[in-house]
C-alpha atoms as a PDB file:
ATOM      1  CA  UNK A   1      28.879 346.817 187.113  1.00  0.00           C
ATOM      2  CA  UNK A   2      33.091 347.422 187.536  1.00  0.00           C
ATOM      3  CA  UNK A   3      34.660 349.558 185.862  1.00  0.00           C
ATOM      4  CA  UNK A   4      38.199 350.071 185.770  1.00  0.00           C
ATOM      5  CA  UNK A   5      39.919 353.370 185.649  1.00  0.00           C
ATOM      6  CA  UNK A   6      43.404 354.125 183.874  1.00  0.00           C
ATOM      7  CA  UNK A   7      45.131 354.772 187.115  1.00  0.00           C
ATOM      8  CA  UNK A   8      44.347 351.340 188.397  1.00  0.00           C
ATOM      9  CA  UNK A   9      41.107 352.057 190.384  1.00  0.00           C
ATOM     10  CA  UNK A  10      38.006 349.702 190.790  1.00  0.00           C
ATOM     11  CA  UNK A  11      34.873 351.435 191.077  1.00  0.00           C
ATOM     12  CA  UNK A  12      31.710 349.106 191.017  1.00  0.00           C
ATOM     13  CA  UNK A  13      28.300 349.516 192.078  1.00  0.00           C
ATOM     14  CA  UNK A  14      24.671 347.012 191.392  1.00  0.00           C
ATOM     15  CA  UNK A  15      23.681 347.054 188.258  1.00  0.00           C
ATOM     16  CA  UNK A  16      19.953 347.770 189.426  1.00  0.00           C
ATOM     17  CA  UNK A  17      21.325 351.355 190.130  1.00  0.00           C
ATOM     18  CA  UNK A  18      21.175 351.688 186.522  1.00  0.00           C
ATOM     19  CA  UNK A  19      17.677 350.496 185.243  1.00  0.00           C
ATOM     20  CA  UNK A  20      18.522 351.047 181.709  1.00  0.00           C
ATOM     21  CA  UNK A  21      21.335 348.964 182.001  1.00  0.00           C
ATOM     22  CA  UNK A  22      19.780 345.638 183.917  1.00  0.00           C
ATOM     23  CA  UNK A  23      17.093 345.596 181.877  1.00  0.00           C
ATOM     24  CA  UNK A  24      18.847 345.680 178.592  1.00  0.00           C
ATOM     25  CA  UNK A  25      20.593 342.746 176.945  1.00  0.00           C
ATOM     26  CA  UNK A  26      24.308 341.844 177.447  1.00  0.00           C
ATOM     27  CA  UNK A  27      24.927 342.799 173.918  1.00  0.00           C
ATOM     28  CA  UNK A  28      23.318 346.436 174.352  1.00  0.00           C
ATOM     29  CA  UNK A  29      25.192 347.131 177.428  1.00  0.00           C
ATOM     30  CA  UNK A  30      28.687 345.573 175.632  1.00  0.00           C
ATOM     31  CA  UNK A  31      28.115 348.689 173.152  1.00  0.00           C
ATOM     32  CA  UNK A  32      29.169 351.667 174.479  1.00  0.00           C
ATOM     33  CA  UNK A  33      31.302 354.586 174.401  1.00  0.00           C
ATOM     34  CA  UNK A  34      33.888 356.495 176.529  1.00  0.00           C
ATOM     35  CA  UNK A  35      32.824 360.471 176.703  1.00  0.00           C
ATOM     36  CA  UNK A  36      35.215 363.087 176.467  1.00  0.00           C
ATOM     37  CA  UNK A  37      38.434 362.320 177.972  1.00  0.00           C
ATOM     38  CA  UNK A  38      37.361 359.158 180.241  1.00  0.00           C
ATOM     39  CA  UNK A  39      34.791 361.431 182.053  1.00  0.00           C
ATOM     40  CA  UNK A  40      31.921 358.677 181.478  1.00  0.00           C
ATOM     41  CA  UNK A  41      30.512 355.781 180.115  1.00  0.00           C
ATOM     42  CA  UNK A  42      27.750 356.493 177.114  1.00  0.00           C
ATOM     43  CA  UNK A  43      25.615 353.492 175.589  1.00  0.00           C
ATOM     44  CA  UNK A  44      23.825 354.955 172.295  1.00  0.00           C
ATOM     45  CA  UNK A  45      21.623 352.584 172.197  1.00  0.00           C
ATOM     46  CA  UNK A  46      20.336 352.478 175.848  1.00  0.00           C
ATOM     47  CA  UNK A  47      20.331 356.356 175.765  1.00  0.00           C
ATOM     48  CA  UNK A  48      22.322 356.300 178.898  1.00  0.00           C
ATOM     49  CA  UNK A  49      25.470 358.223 180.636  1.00  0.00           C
ATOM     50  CA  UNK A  50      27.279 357.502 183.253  1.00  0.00           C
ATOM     51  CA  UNK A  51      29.747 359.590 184.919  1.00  0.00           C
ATOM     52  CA  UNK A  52      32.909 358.485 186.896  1.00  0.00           C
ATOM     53  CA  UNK A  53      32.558 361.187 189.433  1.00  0.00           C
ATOM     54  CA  UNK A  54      28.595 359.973 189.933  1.00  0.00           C
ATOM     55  CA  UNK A  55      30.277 356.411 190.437  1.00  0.00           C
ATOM     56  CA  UNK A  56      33.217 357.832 192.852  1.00  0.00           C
ATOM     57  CA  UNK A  57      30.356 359.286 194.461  1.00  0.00           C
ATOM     58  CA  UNK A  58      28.182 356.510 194.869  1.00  0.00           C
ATOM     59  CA  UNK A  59      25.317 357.600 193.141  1.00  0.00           C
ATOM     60  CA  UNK A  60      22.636 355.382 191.283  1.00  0.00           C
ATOM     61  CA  UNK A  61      20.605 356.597 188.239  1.00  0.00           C
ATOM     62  CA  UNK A  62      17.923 359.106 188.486  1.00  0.00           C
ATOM     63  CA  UNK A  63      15.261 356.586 187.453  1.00  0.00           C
ATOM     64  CA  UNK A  64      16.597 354.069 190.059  1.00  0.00           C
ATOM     65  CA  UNK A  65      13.941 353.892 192.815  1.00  0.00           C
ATOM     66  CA  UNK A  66      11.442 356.008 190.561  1.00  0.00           C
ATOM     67  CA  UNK A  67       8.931 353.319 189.818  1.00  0.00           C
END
């Protein structure tokens, strides 16, 4: 996943951080939302959030690894 931040930054990180994510279709994971002021990524559908600081941070989804 990239994602690219107003002030020019690049953040990525796998997309099998965000289980969710990988295992929904491309067209569930092109609808999504910005929260607040650019303080995350929401997809409605997916019933998932994703904050820049927890990408800055380098940290994968709580259900990542939890199988």
């Amino acid at each position: 996943m990239v994602v690219r931040l107003t002030d020019g930054h690049v953040l990525s990180a796998p997309l099998v951080w965000f289980p969710r994510l990988n295992n929904a279709s491309p067209l569930k994971r092109q609808s999504y939302e910005l929260m607040g002021y650019g303080v995350g990524i929401h997809w409605p559908e997916l019933d998932e959030d994703i904050s820049v600081v927890g990408l800055l941070a380098g940290l994968p989804s709580i259900e990542y690894g939890a199988k």
